[in-house]
Protein backbone atom coordinates (compact mmCIF):
# COMPACT_ATOMS: atom_id res chain seq x y z
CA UNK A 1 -3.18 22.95 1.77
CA UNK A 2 0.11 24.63 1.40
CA UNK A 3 0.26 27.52 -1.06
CA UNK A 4 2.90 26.09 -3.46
CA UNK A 5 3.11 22.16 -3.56
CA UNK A 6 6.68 20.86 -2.20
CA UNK A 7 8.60 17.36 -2.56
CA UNK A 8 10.93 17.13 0.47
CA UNK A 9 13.91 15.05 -0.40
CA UNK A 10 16.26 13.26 2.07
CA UNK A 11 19.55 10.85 1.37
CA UNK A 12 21.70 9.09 3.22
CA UNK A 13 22.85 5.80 4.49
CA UNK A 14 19.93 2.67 4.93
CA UNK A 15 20.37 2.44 8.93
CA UNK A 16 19.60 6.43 9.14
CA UNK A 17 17.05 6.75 6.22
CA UNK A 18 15.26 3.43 8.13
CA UNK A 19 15.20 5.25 11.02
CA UNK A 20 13.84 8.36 9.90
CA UNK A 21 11.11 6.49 7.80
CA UNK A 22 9.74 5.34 11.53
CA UNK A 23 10.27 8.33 12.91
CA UNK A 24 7.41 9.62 10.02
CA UNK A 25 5.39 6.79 11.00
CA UNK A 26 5.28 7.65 14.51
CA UNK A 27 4.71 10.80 14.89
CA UNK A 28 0.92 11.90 15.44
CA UNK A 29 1.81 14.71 12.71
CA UNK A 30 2.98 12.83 10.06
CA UNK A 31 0.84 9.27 9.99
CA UNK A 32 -0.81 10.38 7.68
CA UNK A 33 2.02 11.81 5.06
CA UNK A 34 2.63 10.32 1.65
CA UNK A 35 6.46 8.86 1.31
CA UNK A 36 8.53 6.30 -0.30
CA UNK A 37 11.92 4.76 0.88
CA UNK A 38 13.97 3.24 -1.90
CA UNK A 39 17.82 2.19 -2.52
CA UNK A 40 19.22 4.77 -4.76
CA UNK A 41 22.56 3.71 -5.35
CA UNK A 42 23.83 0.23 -3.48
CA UNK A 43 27.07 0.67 -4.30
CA UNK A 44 27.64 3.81 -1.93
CA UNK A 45 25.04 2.55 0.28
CA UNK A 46 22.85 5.87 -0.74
CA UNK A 47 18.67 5.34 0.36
CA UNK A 48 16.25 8.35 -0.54
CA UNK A 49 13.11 9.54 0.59
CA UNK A 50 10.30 11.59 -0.59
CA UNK A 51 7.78 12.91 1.18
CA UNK A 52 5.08 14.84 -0.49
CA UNK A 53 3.32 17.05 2.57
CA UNK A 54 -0.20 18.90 2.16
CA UNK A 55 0.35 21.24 4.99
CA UNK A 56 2.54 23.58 6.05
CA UNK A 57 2.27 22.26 9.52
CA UNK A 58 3.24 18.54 7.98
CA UNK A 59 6.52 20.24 5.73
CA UNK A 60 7.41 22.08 9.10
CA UNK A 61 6.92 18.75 11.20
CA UNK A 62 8.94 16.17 8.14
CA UNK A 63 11.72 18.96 7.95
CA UNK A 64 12.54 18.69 12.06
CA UNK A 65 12.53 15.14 12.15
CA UNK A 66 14.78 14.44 9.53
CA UNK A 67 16.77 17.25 10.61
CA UNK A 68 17.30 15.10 13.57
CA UNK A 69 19.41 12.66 11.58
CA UNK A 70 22.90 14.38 10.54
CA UNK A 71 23.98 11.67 7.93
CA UNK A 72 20.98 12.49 6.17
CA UNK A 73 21.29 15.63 3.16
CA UNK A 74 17.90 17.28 3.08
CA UNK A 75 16.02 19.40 0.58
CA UNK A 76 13.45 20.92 -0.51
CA UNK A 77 11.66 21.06 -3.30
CA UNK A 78 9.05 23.55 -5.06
CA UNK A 79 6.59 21.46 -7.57
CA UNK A 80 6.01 22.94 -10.74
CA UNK A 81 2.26 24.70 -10.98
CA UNK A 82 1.57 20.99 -13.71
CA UNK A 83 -0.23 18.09 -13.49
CA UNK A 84 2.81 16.40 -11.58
CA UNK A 85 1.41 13.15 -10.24
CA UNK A 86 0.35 12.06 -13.79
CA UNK A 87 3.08 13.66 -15.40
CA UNK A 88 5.22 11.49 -12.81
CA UNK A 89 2.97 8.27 -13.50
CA UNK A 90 3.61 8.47 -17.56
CA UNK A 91 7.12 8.33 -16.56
CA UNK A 92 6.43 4.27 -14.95
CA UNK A 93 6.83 1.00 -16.67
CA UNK A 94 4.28 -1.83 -16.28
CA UNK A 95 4.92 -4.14 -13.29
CA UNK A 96 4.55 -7.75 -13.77
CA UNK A 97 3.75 -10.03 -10.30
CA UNK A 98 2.93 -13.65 -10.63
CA UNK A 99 0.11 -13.87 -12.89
CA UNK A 100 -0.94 -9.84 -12.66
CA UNK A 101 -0.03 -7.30 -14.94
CA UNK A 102 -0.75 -3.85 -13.81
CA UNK A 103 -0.46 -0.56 -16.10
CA UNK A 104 -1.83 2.73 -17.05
CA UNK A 105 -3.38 4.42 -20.02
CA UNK A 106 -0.36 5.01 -21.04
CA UNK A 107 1.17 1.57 -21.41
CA UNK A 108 -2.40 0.34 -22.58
CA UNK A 109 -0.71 -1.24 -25.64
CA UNK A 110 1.67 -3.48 -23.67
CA UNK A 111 -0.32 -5.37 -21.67
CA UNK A 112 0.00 -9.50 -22.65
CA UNK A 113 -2.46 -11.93 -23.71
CA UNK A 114 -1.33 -14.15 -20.99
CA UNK A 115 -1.62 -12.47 -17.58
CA UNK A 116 -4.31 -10.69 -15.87
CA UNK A 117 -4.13 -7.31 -16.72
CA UNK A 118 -4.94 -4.26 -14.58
CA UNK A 119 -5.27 -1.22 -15.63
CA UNK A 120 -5.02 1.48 -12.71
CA UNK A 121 -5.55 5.25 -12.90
CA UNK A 122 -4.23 6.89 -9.56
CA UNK A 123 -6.14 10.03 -9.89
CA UNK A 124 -5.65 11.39 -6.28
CA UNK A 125 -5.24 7.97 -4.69
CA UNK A 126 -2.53 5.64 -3.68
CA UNK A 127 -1.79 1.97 -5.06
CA UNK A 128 -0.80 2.40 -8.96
CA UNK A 129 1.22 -0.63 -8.27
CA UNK A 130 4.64 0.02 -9.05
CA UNK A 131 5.20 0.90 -5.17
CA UNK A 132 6.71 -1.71 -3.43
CA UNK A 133 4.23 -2.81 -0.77
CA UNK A 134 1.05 -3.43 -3.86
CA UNK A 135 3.52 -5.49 -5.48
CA UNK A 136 4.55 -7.59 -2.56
CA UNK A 137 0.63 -7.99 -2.08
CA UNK A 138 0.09 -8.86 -5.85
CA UNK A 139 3.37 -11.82 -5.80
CA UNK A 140 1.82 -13.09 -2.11
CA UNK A 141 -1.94 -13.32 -3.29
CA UNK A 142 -0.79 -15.08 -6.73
CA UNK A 143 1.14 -17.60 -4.76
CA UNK A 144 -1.79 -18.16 -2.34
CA UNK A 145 -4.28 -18.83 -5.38
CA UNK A 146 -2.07 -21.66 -6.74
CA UNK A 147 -3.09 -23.67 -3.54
CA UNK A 148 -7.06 -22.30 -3.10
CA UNK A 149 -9.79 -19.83 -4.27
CA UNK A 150 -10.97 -17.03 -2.17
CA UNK A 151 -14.50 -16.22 -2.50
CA UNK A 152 -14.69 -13.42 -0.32
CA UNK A 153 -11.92 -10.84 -0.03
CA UNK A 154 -11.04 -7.79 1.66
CA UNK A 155 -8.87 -4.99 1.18
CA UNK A 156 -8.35 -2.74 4.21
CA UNK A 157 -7.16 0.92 2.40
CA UNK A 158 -8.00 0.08 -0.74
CA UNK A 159 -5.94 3.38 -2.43
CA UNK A 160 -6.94 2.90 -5.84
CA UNK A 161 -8.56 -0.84 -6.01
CA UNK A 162 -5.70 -2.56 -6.97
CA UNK A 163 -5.90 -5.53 -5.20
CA UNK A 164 -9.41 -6.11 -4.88
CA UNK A 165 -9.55 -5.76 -8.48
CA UNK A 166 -7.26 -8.26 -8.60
CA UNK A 167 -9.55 -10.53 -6.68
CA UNK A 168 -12.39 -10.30 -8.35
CA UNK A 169 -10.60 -10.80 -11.59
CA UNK A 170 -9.50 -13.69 -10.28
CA UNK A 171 -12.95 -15.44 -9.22
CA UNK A 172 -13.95 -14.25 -6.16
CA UNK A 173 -17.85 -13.44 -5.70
CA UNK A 174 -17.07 -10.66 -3.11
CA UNK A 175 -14.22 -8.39 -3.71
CA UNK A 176 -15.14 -5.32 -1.14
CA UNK A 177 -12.62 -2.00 -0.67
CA UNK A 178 -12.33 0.28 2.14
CA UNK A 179 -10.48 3.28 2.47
CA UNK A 180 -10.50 6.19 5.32
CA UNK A 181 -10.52 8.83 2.11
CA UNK A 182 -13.98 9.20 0.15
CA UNK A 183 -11.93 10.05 -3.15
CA UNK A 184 -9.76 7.21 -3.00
CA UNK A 185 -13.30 4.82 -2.80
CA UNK A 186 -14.39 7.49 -5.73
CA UNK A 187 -11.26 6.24 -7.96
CA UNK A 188 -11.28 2.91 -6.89
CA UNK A 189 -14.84 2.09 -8.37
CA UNK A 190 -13.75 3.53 -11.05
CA UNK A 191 -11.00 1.92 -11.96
CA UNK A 192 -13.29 -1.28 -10.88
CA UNK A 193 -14.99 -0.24 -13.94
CA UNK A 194 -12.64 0.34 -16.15
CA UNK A 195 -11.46 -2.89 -15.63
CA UNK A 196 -15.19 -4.86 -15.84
CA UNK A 197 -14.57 -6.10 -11.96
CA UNK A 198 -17.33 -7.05 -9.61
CA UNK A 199 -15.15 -5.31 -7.13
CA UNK A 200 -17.03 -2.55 -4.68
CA UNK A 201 -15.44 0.19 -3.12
CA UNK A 202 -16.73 2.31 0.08
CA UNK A 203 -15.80 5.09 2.04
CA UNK A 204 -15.37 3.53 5.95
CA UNK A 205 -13.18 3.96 8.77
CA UNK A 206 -12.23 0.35 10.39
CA UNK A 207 -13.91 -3.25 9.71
CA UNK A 208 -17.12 -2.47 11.99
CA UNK A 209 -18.78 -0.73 9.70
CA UNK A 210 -21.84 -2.11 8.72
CA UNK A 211 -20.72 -2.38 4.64
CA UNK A 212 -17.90 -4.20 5.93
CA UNK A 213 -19.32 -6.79 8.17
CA UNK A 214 -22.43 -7.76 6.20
CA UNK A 215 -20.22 -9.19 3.61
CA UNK A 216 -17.84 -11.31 5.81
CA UNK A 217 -16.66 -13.24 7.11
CA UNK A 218 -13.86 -13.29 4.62
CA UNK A 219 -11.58 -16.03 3.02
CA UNK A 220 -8.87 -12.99 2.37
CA UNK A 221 -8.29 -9.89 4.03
CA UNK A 222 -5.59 -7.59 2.27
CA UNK A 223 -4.13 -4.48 4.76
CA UNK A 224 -1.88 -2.67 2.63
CA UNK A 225 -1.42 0.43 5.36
CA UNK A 226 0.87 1.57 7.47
CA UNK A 227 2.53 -0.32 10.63
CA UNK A 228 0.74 1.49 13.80
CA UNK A 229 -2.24 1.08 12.16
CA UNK A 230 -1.53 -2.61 11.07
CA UNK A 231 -0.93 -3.23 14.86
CA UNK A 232 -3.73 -1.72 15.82
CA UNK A 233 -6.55 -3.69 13.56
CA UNK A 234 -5.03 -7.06 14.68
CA UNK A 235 -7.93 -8.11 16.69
CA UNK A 236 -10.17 -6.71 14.32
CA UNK A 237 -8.61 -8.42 11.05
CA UNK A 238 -9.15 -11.50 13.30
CA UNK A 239 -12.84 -10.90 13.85
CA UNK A 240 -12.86 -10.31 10.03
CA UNK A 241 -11.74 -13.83 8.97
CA UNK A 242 -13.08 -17.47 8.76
CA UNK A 243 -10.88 -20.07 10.59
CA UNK A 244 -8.38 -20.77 8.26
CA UNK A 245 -8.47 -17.19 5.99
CA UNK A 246 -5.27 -15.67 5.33
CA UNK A 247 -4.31 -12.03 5.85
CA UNK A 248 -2.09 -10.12 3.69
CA UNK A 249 -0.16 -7.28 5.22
CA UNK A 250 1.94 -4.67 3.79
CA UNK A 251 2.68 -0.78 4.13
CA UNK A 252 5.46 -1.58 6.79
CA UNK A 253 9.19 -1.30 6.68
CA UNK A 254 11.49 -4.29 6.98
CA UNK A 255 12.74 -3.11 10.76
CA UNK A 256 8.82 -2.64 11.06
CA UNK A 257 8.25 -6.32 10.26
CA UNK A 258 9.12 -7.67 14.19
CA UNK A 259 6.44 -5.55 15.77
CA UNK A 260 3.63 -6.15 13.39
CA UNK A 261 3.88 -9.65 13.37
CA UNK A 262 4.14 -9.71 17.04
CA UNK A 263 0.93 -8.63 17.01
CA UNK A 264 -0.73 -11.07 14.97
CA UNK A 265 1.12 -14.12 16.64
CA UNK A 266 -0.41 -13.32 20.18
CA UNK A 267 -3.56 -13.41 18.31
CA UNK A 268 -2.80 -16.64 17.22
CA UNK A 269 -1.93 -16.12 13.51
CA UNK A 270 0.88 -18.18 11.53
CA UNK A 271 3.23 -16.68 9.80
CA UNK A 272 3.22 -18.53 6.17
CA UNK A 273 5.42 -16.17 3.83
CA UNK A 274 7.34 -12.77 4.08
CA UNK A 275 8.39 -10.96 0.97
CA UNK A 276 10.73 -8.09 0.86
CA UNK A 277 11.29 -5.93 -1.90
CA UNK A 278 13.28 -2.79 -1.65
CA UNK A 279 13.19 -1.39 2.46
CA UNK A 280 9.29 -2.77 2.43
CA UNK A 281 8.18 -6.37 3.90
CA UNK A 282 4.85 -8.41 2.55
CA UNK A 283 3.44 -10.67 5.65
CA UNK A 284 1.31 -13.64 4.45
CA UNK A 285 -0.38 -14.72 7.77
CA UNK A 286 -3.29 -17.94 8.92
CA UNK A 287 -5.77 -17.48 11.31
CA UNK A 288 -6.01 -21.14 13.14
């Protein structure tokens, strides 16, 4: 970890603050880095990013690539020696998406009678739900139950639960979570519990574990990751699903959206519904 925790700050135009965002998602030092991309001001055209680096090797690697854009003002920032990610989180409204309502202990008073509410604690995990990938995944699964159930669901990088939560609040006998980082499965099951969800979290890397494939195969798989990795799982998402499951896919950027779903269409997969919202893109996809 670095010795004082920094927020690196970038600004500029959409076209170059797009193209730095894949720039961060392709290089081998940075696919791992927690950012957001979001329209600051649309009337001068003005897109921001923060990116929050745990190394001094990542700050050293984010700081040269987005040096390598000139329209793009870059700073840095020193983090106050504070509690700043919940600090930041008591700052964030509720977000409503179809049916779901999604808060935090904070808002705990606010949440209405007539929705399906979620409370999420981020701890040290990602997927509170205000970002705009979990919400694209919240409006695209609430539109998909209106036509079907899903008894068995998966959710590929499961961050803090969120949506499998969401699944098993919403009938399904399996809801099972996944995610590359043992604390985010820690969090997850807990906020499974906070919210009295048959929803099970577990610390795996990829569907072939055994946790994973002794449940499926599934009605629903949710991938809520990044694009390499999206493209990467294709065949394995595939494997994962019954003829005729869906696949929900976010974590990508809108000039991402092309090359992931290339992916999926060699494999066969139909492309039922996109969602955008802010610079991010929501893929609802059918296996034949």
């Amino acid at each position: 970890m670095s010795e004082q925790a920094v927020q690196i700050i970038a600004r500029g135009p959409r076209a170059e603050a797009e193209a730095a965002a894949d720039a961060l998602d392709a290089h081998p030092a940075t696919e791992a880095l927690t950012y957001s991309i979001l329209e600051e001001d649309e009337d001068h055209d003005v897109w921001r990013i923060d990116a929050f680096p745990t190394t001094a090797e990542e700050q050293a690697a984010i700081t040269g690539l987005l040096g390598r854009f000139g329209a793009l003002r870059t700073a840095v920032e020193v983090l106050a020696d504070a509690d700043w990610l919940a600090m930041s989180l008591s700052g964030l409204p509720p977000v409503r998406a179809g049916r779901f309502f999604v808060y935090g202990a904070h808002d705990r008073g606010l949440a209405p009678p007539n929705a399906v509410n979620l409370r999420i604690e981020a701890g040290a995990a990602f997927g509170t739900g205000h970002h705009g990938t979990t919400v694209g995944c919240l409006a695209a699964y609430d539109r998909l139950l209106k036509r079907r159930p899903f008894r068995r669901v998966l959710d590929v990088g499961c961050g803090t639960g969120v949506l499998a939560i969401a699944a098993a609040r919403t009938g399904s006998a399996v809801a099972l979570g996944t995610d590359i980082d043992a604390p985010s499965a820690r969090i997850a099951n807990e906020n499974a519990a906070l919210n009295a969800a048959r929803a099970r979290f577990v610390h795996a890397s990829g569907l072939n574990a055994a946790s994973v494939r002794h449940h499926g195969p599934y009605d629903l798989v949710f991938a809520n990751i990044l694009a390499p990795p999206l493209v990467a799982l294709a065949q394995d998402i595939k494997r994962a699903l019954k003829p005729g499951g869906f696949a929900i896919l976010s974590g990508l950027l809108r000039t991402q959206e092309r090359r992931v779903l290339a992916a999926y269409v060699s494999r066969g997969f139909r492309l039922e519904r996109r969602l955008h919202r802010d610079a991010w893109a929501t893929l609802t996809l059918r296996r034949p």
